[in-house]
Protein backbone atom coordinates (compact mmCIF):
# COMPACT_ATOMS: atom_id res chain seq x y z
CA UNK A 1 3.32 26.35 -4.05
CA UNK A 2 2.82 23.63 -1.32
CA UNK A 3 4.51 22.70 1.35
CA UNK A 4 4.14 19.05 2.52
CA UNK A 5 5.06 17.05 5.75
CA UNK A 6 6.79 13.57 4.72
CA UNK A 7 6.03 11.31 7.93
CA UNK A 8 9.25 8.13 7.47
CA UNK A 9 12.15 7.73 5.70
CA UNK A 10 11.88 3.53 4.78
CA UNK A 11 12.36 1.95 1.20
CA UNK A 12 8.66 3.48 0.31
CA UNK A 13 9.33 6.64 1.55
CA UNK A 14 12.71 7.64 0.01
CA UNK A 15 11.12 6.55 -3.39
CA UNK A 16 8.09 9.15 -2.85
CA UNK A 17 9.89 11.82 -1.61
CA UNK A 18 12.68 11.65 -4.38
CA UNK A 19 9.55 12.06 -6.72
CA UNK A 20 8.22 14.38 -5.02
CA UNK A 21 11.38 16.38 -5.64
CA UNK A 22 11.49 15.98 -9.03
CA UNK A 23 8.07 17.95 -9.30
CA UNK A 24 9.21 20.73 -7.25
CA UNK A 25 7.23 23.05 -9.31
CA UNK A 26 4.32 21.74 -6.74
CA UNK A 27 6.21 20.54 -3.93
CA UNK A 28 7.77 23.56 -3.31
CA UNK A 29 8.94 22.66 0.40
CA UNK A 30 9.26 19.47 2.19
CA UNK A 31 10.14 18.26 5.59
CA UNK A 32 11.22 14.87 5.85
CA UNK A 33 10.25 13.50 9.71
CA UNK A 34 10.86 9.92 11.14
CA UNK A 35 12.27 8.64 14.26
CA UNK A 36 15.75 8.43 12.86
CA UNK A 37 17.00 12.02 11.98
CA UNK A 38 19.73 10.74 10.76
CA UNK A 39 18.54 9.13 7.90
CA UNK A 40 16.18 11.98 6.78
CA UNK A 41 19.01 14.52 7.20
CA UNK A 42 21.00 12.03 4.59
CA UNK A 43 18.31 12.05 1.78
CA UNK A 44 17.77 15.59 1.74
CA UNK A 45 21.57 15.77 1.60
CA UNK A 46 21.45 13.35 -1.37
CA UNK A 47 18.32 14.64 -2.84
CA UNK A 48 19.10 18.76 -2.51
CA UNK A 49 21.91 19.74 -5.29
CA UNK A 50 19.31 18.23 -7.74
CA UNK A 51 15.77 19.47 -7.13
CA UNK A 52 15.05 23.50 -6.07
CA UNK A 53 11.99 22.02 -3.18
CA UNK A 54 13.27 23.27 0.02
CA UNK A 55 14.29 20.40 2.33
CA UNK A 56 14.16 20.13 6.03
CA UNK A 57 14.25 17.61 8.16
CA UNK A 58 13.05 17.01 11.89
CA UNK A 59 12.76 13.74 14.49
CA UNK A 60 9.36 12.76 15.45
CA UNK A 61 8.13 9.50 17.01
CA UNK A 62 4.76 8.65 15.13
CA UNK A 63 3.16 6.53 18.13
CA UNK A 64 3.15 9.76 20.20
CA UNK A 65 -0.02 12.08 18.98
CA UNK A 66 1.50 15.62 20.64
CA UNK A 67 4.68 15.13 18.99
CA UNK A 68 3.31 14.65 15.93
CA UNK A 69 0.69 18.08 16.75
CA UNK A 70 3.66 19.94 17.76
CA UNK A 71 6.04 18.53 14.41
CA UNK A 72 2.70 19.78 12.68
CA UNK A 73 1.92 23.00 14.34
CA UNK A 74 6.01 24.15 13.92
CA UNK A 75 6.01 23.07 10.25
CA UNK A 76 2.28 24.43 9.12
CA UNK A 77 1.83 21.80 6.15
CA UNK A 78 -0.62 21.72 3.65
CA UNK A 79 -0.28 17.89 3.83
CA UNK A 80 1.05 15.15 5.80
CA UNK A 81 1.82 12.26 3.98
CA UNK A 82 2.01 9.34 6.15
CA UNK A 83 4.67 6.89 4.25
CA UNK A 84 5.41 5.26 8.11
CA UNK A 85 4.30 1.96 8.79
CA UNK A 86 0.59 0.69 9.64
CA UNK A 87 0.47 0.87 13.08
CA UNK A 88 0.42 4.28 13.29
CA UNK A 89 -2.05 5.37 11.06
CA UNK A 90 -4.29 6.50 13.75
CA UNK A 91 -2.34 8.32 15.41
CA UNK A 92 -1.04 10.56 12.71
CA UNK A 93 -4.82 11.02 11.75
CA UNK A 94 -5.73 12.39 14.90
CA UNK A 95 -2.67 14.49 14.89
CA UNK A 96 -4.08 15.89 11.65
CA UNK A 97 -7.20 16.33 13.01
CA UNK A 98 -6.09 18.64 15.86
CA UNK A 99 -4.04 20.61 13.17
CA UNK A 100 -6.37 20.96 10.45
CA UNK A 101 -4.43 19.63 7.79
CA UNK A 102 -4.88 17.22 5.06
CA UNK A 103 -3.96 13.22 5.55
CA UNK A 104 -2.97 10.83 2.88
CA UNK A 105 -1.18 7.36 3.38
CA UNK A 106 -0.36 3.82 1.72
CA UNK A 107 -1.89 1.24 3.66
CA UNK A 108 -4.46 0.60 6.57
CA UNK A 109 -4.03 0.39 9.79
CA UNK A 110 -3.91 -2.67 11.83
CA UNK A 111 -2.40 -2.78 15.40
CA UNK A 112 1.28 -3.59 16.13
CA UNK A 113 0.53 -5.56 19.25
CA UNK A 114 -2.25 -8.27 17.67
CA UNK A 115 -2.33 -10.26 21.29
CA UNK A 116 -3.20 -7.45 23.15
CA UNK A 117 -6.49 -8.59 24.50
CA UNK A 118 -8.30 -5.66 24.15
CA UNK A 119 -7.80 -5.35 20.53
CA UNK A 120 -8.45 -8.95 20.34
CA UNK A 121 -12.07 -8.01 21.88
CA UNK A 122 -12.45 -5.73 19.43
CA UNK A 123 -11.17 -7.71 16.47
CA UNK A 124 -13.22 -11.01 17.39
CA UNK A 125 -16.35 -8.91 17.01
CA UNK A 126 -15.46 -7.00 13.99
CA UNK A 127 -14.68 -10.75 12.29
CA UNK A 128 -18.17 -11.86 13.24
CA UNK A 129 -19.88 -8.63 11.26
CA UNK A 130 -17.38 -8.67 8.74
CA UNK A 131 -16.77 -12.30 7.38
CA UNK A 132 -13.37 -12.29 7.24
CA UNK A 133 -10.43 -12.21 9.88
CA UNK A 134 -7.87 -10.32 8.59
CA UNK A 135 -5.39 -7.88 10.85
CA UNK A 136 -5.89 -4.96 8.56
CA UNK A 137 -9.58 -3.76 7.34
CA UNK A 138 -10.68 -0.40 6.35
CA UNK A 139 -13.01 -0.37 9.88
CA UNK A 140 -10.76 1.91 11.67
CA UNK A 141 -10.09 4.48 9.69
CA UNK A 142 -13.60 4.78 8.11
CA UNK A 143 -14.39 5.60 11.36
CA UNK A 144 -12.77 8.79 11.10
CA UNK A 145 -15.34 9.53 8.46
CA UNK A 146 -17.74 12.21 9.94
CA UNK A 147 -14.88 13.68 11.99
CA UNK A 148 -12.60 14.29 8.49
CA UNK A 149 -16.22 15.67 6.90
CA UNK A 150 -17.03 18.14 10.14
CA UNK A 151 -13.54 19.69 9.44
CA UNK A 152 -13.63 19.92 5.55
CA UNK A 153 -10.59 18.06 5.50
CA UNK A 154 -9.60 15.01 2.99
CA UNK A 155 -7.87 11.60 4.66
CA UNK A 156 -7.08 9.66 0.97
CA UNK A 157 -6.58 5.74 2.25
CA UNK A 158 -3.84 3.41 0.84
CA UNK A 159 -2.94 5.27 -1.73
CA UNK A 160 0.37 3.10 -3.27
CA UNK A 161 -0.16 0.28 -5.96
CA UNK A 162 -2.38 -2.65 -4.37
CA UNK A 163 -4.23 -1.00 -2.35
CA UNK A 164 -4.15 1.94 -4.79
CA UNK A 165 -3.51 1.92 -8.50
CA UNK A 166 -5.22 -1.65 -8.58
CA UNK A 167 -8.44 0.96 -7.76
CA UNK A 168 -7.92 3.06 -9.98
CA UNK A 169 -7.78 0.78 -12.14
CA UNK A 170 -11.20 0.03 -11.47
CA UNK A 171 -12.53 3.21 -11.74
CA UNK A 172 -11.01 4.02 -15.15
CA UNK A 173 -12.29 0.29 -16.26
CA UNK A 174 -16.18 1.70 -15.00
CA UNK A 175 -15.99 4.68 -16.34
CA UNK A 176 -14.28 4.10 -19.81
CA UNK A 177 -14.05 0.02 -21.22
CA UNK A 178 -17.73 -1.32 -19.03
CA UNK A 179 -20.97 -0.20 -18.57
CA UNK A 180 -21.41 -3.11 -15.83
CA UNK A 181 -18.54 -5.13 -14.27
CA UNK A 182 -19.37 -8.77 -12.99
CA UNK A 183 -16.20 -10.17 -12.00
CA UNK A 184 -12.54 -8.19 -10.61
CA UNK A 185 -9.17 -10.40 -10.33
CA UNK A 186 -6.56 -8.14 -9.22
CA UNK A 187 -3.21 -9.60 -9.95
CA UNK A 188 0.16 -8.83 -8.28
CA UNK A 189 3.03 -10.46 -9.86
CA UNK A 190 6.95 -9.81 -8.49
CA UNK A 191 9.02 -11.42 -11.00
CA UNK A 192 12.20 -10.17 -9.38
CA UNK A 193 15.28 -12.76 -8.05
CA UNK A 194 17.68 -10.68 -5.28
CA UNK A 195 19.24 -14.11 -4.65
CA UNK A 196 18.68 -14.98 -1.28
CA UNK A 197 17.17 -18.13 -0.47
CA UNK A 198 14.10 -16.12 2.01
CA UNK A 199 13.73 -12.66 2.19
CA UNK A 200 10.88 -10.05 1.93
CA UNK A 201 10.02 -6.91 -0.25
CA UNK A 202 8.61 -4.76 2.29
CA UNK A 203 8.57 -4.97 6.04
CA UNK A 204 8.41 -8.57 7.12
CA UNK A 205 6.23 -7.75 10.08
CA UNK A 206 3.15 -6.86 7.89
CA UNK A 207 4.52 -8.80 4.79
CA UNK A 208 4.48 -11.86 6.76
CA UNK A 209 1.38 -11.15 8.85
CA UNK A 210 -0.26 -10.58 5.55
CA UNK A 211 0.68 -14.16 4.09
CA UNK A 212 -0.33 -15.99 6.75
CA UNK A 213 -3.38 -14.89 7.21
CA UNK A 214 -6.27 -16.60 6.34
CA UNK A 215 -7.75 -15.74 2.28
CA UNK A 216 -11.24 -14.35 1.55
CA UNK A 217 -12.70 -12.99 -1.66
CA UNK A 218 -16.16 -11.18 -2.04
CA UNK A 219 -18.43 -13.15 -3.84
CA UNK A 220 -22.55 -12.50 -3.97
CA UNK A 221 -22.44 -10.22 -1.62
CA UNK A 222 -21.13 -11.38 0.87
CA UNK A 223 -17.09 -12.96 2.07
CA UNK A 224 -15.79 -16.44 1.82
CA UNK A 225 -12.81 -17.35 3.66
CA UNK A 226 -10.30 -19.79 2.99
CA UNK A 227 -7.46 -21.25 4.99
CA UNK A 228 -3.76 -19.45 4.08
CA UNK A 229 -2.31 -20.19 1.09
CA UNK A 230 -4.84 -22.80 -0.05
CA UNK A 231 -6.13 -21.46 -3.62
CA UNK A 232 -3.76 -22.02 -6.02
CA UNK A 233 -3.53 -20.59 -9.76
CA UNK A 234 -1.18 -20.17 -12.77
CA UNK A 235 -0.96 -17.29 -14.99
CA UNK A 236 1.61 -16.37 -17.73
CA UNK A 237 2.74 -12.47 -17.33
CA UNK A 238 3.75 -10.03 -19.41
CA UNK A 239 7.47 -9.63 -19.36
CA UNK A 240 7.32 -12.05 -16.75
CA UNK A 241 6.33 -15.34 -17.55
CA UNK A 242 4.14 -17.95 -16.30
CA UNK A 243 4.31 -18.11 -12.36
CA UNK A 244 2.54 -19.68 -9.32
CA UNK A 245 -0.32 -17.59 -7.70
CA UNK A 246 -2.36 -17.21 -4.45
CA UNK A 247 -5.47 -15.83 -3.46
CA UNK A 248 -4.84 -13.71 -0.46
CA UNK A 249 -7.14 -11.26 1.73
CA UNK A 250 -6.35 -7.58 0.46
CA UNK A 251 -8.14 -4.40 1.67
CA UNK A 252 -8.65 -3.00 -1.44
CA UNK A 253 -11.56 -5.77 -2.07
CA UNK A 254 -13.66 -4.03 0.59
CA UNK A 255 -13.47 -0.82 -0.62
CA UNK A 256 -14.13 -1.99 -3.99
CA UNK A 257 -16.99 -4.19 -3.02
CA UNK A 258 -18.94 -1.17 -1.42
CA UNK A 259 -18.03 1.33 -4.30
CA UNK A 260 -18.83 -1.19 -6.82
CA UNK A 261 -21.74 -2.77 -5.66
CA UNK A 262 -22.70 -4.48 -8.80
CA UNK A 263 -19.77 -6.92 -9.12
CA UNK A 264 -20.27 -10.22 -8.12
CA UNK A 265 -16.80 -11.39 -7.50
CA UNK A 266 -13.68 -9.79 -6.33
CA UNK A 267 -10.63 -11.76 -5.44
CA UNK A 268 -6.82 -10.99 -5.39
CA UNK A 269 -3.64 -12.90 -6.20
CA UNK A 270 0.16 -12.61 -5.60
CA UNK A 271 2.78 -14.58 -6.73
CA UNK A 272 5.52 -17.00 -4.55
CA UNK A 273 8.17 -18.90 -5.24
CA UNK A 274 8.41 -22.26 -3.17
CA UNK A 275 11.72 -21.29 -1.74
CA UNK A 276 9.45 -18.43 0.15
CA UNK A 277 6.71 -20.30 0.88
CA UNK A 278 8.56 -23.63 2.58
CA UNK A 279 10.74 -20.80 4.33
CA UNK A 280 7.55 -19.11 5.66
CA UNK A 281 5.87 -22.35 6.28
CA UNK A 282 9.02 -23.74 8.44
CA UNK A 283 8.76 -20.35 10.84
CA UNK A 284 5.10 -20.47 11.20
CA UNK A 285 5.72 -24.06 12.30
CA UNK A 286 7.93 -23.14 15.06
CA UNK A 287 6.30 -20.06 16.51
CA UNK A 288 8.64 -17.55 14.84
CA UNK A 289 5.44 -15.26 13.07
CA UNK A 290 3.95 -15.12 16.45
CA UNK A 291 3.37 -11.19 17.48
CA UNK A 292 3.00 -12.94 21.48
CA UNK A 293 6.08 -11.83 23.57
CA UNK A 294 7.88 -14.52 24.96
CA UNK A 295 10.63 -14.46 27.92
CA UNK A 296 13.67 -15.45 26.94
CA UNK A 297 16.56 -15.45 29.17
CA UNK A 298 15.00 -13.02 31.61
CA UNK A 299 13.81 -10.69 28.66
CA UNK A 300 10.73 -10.08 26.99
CA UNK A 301 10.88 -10.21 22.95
CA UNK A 302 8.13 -10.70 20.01
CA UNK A 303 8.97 -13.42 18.00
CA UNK A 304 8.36 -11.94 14.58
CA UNK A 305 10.32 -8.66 15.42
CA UNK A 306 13.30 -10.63 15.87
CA UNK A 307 12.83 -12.22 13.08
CA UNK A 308 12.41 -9.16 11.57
CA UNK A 309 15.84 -8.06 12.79
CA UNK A 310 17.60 -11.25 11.35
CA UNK A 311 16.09 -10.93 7.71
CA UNK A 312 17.91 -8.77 5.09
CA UNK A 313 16.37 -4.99 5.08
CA UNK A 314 14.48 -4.55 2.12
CA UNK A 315 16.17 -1.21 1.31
CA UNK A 316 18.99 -3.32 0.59
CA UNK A 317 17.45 -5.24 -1.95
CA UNK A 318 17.54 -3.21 -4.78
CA UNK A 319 21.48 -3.16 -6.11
CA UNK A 320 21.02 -6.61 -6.20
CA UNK A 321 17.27 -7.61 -7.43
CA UNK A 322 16.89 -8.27 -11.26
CA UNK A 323 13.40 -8.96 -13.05
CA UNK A 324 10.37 -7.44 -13.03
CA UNK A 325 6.95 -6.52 -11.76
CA UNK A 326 3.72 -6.93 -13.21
CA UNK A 327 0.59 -5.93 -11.38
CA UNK A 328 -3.19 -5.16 -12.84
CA UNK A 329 -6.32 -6.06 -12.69
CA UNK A 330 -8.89 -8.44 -15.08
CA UNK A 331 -12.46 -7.37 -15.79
CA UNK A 332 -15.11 -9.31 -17.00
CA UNK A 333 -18.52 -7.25 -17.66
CA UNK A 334 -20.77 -5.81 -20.26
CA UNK A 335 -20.47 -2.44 -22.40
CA UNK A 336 -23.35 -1.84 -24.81
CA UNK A 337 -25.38 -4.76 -23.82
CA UNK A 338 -22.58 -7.11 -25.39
CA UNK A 339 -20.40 -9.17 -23.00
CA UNK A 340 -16.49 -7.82 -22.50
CA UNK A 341 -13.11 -8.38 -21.06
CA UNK A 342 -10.65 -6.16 -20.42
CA UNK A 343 -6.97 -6.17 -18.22
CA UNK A 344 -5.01 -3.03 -17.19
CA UNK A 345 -1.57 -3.07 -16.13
CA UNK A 346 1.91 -1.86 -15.33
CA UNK A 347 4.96 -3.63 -15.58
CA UNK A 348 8.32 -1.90 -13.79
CA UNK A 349 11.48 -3.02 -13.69
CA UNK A 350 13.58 -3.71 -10.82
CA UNK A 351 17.15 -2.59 -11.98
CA UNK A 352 15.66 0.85 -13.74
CA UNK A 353 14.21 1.27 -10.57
CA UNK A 354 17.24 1.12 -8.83
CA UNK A 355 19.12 3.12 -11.35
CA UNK A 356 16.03 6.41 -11.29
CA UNK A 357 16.08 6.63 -7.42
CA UNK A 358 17.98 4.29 -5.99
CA UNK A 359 15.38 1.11 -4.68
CA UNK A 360 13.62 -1.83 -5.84
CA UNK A 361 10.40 -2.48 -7.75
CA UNK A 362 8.57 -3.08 -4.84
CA UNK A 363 8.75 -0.08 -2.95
CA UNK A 364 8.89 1.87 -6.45
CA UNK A 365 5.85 0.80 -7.10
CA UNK A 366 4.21 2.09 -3.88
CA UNK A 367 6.17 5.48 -3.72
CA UNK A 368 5.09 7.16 -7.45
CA UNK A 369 1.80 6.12 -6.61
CA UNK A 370 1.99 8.18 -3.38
CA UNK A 371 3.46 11.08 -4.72
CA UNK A 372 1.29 11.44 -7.25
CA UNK A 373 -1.85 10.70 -5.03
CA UNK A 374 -0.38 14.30 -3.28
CA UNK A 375 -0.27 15.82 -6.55
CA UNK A 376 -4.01 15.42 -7.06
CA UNK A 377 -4.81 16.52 -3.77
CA UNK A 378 -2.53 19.55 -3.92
CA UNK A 379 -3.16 20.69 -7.80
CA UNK A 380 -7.13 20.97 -6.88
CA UNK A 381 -7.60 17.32 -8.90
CA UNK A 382 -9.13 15.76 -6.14
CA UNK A 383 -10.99 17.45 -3.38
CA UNK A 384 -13.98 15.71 -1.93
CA UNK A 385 -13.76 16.31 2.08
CA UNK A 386 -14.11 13.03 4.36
CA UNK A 387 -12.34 9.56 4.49
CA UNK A 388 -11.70 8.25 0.87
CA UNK A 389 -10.36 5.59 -1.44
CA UNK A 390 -8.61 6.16 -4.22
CA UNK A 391 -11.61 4.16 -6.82
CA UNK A 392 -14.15 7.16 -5.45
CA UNK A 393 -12.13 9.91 -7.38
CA UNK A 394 -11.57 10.56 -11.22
CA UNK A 395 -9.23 8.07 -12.14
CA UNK A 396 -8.13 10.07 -15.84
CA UNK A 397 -5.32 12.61 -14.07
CA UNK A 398 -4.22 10.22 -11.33
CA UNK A 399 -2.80 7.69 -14.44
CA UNK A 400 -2.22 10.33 -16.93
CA UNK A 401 0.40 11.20 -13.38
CA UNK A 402 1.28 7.49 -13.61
CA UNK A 403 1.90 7.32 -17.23
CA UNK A 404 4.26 10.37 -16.88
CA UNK A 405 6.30 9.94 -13.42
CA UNK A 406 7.36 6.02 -14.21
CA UNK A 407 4.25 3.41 -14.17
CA UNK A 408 2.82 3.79 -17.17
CA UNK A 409 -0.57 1.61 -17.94
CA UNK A 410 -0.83 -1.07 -20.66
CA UNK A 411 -4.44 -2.17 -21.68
CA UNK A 412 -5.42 -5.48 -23.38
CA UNK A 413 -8.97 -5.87 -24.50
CA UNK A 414 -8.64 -9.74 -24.79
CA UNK A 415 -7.09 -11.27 -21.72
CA UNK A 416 -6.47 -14.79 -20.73
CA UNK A 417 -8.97 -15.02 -17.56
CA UNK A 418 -7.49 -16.71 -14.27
CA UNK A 419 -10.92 -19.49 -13.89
């Protein structure tokens, strides 16, 4: 019997708790907490005749540390699952902290406000020792290391697909198909259409943020970085079909690169269609991803939160997105002495999706893996105190979870590698 605090109630969210309710054998009770009460009190009203896990619901703002200590003092959870957005990562880790209680979420943090120059101080210097300039690294919550370890507590990092699965993936590929792994090309494929001619799959803030950014890849030790968008490859999917790919900047590469020290190259790559990318392109052009307030007829806005508020909400994609997913990762390595390749997937389907629980592929695909990341914690599976990736645990129950709750794995031992 656990009882479990669900910190926001987005596209993600709604996909993890609805799983979570379908094992309520484990998730016994559940409080569902965002800044909108409103629409946590209308999934537990859509999600209670169906599932016997006790629902409640509660408002909490998850910038402001002693709300979130008093939500968690009231509520007394075995875990808080933070399924909120990036920004506040750090907050609801300190809040956890205070309370003694258990901390899982999907993604890293990065801050909201990216001009701010204080964080810029900070982030200038952490480019210089790390290689790379991305927003979002694994620096600031690593930091929270000793502090997780002094309290015999477990924080379990970006635990959805990419960061996420894509790492287990890589620990099931160590410990089962390669003695030695040289090379690691994690591939994230969206094959769905929802018909409009620009929209995003996740929150355009950090989606955006994300693709504009400039690309690295771990290579000999050490990062390269490339401008945005400027390494191109093809590759024909599974169920998919051949599509256009990028190589992107992805946190999952730096965890893997110090778990994994033996691999000599690890890169990542996500598929666009040019209708996105000329669409993306054209904003960036006129200022519109900028995170910079601007004064605009005697008010202060950011452009890419307007933005934001123009483009459709991704929870809305799903009646209307058709296709499918495919995301995995290729190996390249040695087992027995005798060169090897091997590629590990999932491929999930956007209108079965919608049809289990209501949302698209996308956020699907990042809510069974967070549910099921709780499971382990909760059933005993994982345990190791401290601040932790998912690649640093036994990968065998986390997919054998996979497998059962709706992303199950397909394995090919003779891939077609990316070059």
């Amino acid at each position: 019997m656990s009882r479990v605090l669900v910190i926001g109630c987005g596209g993600v969210a709604t996909v993890a708790i609805s799983k979570c309710c379908q094992v309520d054998s484990v998730f016994t009770e559940l409080c569902i907490a965002s800044r909108t009460k409103e629409k946590c009190d209308a999934l537990a009203a859509k999600l209670a005749p169906n599932t016997k896990t006790k629902i409640t619901t509660a408002q909490v703002d998850a910038d402001d540390v002693n709300q979130l200590i008093d939500l968690i003092h009231s509520y007394q959870p075995d875990l808080v699952m933070n399924i909120a957005l990036p920004y506040q990562d750090l907050t609801i880790m300190d809040a956890c902290l205070a309370c003694g209680v258990n901390y899982m979420d999907t993604a890293n943090y990065e801050p909201e406000d990216t001009e701010d120059p204080k964080w810029r101080a900070i982030y200038e210097k952490r480019c210089e020792e790390k290689g790379f300039s991305a927003y979002f690294d694994y620096s600031w919550q690593w930091a929270y290391r000793k502090k997780f370890e002094d309290a015999g507590l477990i924080a379990l990092l970006g635990c959805g697909f990419d960061p996420g699965v894509t790492q287990a993936y890589c620990a099931y590929a160590k410990k089962h198909e390669l003695d030695i792994i040289d090379t690691i090309d994690i591939l994230d494929c969206n094959g769905g259409d929802h018909g409009y001619a620009f929209a995003t799959n996740f929150n355009p803030e950090i989606n955006l943020r994300e693709v504009s950014a400039p690309g690295s890849y771990w290579e000999d030790g050490h990062w390269v970085e490339i401008p945005a968008m400027s390494i191109k490859r093809e590759y024909n999917f599974d169920q998919v079909g051949q599509k256009d790919m990028y190589l992107l900047h992805h946190e999952e590469i730096e965890s893997i690169a110090e778990n994994f020290p033996e691999v000599q190259r690890i890169r990542f790559f996500m598929t666009f269609g040019q209708s996105y990318l000329d669409h993306m392109r054209c904003l960036e052009d006129v200022g519109m991803l900028s995170t910079a307030p601007i004064l605009y007829e005697g008010k202060e806005i950011v452009p890419i939160q307007f933005l934001k508020a123009l483009l459709p909400d991704p929870a809305s994609l799903g009646p209307r997105t058709k296709g499918k997913t495919n995301i995995g990762c290729i190996f390249t390595g040695k087992k027995d002495g005798q060169d090897k390749t091997y590629y590990i997937y999932n491929v999930c389907d956007h209108q079965e999706c919608y049809a289990e629980v209501g949302s698209q592929a996308i956020s699907y695909t990042t809510g069974v893996p967070a549910m099921c990341g709780a499971l382990m914690l909760l059933t005993g599976k994982w345990t190791t105190v401290g601040v932790h990736t998912v690649e640093e645990f036994d990968p065998d129950p986390f997919l054998e979870a996979l497998d059962q709750y709706g992303l199950p794995k397909t394995e090919s031992h003779n891939p077609v590698l990316v070059g």
